[in-house]
N, C-alpha and C. Protein backbone atom coordinates (compact mmCIF):
# COMPACT_ATOMS: atom_id res chain seq x y z
N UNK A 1 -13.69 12.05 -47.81
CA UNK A 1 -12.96 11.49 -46.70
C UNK A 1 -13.94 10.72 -45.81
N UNK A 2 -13.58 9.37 -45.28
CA UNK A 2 -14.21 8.39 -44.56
C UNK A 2 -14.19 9.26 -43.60
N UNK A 3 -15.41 9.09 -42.19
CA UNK A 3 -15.71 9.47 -40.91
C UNK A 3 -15.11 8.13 -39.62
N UNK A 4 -14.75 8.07 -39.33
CA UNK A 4 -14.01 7.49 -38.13
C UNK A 4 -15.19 7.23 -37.08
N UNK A 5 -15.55 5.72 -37.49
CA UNK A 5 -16.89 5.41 -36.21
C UNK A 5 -15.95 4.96 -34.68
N UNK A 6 -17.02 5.35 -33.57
CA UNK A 6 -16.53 4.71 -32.77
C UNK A 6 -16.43 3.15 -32.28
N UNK A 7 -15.30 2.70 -31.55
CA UNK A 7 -15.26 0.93 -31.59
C UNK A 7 -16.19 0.78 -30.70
N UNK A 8 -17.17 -0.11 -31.16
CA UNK A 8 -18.14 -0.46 -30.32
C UNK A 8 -18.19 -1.65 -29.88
N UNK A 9 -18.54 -2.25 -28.34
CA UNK A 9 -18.48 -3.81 -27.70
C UNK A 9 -19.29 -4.58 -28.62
N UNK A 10 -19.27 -5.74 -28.90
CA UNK A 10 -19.58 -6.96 -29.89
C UNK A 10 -19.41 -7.84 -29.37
N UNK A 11 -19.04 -7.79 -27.97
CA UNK A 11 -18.69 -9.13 -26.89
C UNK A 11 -19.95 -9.72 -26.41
N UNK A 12 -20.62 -11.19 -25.75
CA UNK A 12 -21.51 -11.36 -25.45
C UNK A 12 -21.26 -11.64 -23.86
N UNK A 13 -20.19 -11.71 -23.33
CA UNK A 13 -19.56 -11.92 -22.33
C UNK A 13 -20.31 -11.23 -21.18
N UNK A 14 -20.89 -11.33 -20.10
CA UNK A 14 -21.27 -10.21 -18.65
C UNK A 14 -20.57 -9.43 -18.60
N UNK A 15 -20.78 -8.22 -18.26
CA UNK A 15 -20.45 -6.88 -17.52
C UNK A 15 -20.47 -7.08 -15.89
N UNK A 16 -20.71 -8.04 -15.51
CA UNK A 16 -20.58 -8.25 -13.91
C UNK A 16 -19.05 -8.32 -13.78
N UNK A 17 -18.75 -8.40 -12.39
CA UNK A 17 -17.57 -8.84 -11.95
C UNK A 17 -17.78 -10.14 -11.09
N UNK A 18 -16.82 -10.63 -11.47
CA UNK A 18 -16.75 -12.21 -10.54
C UNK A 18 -15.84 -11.91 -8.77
N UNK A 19 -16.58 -12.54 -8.38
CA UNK A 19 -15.89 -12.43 -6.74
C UNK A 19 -14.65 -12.54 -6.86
N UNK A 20 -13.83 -13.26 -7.51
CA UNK A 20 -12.74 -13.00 -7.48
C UNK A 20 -11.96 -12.13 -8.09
N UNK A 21 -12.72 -11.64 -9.23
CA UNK A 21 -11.82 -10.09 -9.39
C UNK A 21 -12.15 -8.91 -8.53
N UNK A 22 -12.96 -9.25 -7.75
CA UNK A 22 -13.60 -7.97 -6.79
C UNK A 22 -12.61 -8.06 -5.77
N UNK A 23 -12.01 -9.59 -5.30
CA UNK A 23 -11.02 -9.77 -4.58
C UNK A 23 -9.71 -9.13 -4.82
N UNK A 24 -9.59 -9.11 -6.21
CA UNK A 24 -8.25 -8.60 -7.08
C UNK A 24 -8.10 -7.55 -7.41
N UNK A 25 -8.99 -6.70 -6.86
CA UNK A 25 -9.14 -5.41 -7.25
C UNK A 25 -9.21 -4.62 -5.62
N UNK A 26 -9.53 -5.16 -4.43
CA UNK A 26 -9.34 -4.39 -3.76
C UNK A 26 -7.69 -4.35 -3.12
N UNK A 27 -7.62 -3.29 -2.62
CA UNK A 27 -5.86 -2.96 -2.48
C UNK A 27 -5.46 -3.38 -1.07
N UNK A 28 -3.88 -3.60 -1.29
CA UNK A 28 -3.20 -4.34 0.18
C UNK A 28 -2.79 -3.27 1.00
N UNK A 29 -2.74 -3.38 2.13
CA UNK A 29 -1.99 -2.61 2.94
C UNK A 29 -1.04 -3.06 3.46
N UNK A 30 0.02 -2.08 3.47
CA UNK A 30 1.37 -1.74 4.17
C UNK A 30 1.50 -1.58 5.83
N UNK A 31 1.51 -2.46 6.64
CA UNK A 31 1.43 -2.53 7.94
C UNK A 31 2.58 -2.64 8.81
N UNK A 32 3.05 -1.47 9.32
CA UNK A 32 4.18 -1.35 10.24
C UNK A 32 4.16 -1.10 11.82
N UNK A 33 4.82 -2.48 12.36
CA UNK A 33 4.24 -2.84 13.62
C UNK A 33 5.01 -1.94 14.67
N UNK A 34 5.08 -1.95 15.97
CA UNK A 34 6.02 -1.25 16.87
C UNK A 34 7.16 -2.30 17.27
N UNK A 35 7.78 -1.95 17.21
CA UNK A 35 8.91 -2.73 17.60
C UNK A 35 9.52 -1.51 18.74
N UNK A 36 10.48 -2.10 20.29
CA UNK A 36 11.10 -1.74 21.39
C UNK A 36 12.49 -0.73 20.99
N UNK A 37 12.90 -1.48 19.53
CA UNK A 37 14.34 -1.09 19.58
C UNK A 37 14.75 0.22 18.19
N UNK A 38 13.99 -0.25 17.66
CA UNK A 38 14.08 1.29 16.37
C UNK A 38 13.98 2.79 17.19
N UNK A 39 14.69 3.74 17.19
CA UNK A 39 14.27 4.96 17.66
C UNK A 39 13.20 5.51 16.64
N UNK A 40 12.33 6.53 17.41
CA UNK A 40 10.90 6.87 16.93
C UNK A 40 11.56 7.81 15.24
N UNK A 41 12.98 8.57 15.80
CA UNK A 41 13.73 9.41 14.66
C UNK A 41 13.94 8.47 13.17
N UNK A 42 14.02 7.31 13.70
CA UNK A 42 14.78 6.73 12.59
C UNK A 42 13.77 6.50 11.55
N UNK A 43 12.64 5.66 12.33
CA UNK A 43 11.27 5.29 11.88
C UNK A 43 10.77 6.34 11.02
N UNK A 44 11.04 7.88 11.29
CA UNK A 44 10.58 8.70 10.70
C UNK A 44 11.19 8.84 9.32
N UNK A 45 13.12 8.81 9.20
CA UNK A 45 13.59 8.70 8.17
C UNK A 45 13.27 7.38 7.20
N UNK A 46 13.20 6.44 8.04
CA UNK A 46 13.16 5.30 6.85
C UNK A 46 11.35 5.36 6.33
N UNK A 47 10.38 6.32 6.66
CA UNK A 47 8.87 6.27 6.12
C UNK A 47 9.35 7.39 5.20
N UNK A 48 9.93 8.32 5.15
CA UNK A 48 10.44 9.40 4.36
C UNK A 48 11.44 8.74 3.07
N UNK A 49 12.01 8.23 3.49
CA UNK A 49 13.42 7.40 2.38
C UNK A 49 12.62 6.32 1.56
N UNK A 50 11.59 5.88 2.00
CA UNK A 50 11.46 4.56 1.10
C UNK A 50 9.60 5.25 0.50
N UNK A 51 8.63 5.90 1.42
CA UNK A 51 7.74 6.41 0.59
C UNK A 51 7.67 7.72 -0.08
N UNK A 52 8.56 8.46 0.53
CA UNK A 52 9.02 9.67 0.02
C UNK A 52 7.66 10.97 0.46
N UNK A 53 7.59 10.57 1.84
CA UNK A 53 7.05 11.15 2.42
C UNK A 53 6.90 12.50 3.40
N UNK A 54 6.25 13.59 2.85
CA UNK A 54 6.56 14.50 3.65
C UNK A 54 7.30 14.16 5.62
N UNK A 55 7.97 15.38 6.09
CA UNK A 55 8.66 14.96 7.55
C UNK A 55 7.09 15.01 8.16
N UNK A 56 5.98 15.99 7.89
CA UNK A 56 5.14 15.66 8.78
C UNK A 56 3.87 14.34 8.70
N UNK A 57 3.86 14.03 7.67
CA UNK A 57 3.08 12.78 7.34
C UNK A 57 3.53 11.75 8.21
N UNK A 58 5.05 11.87 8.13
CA UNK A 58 6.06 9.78 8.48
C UNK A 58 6.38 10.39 10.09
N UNK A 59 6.40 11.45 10.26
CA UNK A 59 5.89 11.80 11.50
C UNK A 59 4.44 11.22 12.17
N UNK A 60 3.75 11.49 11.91
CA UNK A 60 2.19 11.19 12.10
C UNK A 60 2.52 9.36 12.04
N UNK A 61 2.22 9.36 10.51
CA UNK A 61 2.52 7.70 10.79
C UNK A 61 3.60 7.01 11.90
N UNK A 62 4.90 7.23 11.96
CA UNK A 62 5.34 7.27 13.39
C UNK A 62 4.92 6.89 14.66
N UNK A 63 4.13 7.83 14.86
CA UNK A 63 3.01 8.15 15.94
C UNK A 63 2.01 7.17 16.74
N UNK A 64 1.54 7.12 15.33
CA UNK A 64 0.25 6.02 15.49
C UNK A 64 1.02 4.55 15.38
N UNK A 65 2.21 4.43 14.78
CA UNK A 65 2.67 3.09 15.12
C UNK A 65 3.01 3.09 16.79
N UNK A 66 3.89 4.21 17.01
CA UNK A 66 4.38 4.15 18.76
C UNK A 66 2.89 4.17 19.39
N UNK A 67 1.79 4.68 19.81
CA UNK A 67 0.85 5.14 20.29
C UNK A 67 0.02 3.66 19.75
N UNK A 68 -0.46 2.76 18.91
CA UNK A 68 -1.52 2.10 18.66
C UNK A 68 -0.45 0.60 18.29
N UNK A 69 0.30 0.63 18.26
CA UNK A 69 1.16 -0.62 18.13
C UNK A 69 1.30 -0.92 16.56
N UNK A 70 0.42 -0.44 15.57
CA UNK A 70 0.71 -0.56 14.34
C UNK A 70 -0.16 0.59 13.14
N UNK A 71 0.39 0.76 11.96
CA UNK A 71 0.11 1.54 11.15
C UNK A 71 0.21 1.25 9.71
N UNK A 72 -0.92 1.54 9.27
CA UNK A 72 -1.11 1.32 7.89
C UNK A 72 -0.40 2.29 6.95
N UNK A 73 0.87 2.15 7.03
CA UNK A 73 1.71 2.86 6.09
C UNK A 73 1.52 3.51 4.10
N UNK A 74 0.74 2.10 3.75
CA UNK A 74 0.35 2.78 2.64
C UNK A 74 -0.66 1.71 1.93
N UNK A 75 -1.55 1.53 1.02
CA UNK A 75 -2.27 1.14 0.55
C UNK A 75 -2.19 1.05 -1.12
N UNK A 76 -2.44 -0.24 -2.08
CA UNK A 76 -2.56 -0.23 -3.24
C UNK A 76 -1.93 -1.45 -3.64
N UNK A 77 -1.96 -1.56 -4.80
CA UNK A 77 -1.49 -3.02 -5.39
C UNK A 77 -0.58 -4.33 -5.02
N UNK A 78 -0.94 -5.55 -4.66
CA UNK A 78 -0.04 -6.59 -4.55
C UNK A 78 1.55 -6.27 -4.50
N UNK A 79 1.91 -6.17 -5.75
CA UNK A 79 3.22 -6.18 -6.12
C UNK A 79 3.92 -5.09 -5.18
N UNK A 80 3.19 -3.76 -5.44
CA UNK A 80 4.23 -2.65 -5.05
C UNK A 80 4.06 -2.45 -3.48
N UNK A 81 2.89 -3.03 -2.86
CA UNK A 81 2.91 -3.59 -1.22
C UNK A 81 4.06 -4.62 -0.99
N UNK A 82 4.15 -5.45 -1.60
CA UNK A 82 5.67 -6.52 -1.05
C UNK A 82 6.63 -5.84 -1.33
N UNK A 83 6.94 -5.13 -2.27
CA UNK A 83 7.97 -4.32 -2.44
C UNK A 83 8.41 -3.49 -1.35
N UNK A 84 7.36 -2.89 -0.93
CA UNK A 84 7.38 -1.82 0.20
C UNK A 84 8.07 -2.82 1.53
N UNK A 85 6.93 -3.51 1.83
CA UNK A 85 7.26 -4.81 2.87
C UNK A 85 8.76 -4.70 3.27
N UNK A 86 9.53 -5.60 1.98
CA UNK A 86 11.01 -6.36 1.81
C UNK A 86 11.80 -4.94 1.74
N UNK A 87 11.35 -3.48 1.78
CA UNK A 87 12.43 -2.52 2.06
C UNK A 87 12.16 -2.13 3.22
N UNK A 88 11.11 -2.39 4.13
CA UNK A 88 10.99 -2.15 5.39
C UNK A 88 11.44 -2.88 6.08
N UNK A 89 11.34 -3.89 5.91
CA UNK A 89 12.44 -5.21 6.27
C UNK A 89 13.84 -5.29 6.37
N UNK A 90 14.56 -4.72 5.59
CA UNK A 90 15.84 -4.76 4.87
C UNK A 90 16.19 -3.51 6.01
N UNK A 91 15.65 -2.12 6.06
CA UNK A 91 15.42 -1.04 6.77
C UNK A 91 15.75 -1.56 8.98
N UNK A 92 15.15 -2.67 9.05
CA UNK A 92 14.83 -2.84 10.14
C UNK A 92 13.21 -2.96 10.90
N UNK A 93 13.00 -3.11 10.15
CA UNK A 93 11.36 -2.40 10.91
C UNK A 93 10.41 -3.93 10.13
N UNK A 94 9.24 -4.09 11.54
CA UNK A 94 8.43 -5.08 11.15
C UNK A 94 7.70 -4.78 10.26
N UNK A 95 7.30 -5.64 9.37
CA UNK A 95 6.36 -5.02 8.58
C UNK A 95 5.25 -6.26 7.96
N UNK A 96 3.82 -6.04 7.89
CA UNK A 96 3.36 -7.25 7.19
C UNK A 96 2.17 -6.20 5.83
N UNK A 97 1.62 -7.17 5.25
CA UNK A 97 0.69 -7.07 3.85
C UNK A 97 -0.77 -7.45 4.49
N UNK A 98 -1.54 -6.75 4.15
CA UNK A 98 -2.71 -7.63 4.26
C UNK A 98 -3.82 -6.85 3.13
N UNK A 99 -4.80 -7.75 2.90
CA UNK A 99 -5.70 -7.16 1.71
C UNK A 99 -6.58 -6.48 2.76
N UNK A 100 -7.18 -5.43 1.98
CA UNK A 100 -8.29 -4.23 2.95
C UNK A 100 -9.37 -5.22 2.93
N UNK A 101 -10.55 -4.94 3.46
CA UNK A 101 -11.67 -5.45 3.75
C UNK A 101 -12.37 -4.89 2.80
């Protein structure tokens, strides 16, 4: 019976990363601003309903939106940050994207 080698790289290509995948690789954040007219209760259900977040977490987050004017609700990939965005939106609540530093 043949032995099963492992696949080994044969590429001549760099092992570096290019600035722009370093760009593409760091993650967006979920930024939910304060707004006058949402009650602080509701804010709490719709961080619970759409991240599925413990009551005391979307509590906390809550918080720091009423108390600091905005909150980084959640962190990670392009796609599933706009996603988040356009149901916070839809929800009532401001919301913007931005890439981390």
């Amino acid at each position: 019976m043949a032995s099963v080698q492992p696949l080994r790289r044969t590429t001549t290509e760099s092992d570096t990363i290019s600035e722009e995948e370093t760009q593409t690789l760091r993650p967006w954040s979920v930024i939910v601003w304060d707004d006058p007219v949402t009650p602080m209760s509701v804010v709490v259900i719709i961080f619970r309903k759409i991240f599925g977040y413990p009551n005391a977490k979307a509590t906390k987050l809550m918080m720091t939106v009423h108390h600091e004017g905005k909150a980084i609700v959640w962190s990670g990939e392009r796609e599933r940050a706009e996603t988040y965005c356009v149901k916070l939106h839809v929800a009532g609540l401001q919301a913007t994207i931005e890439q981390d530093n």
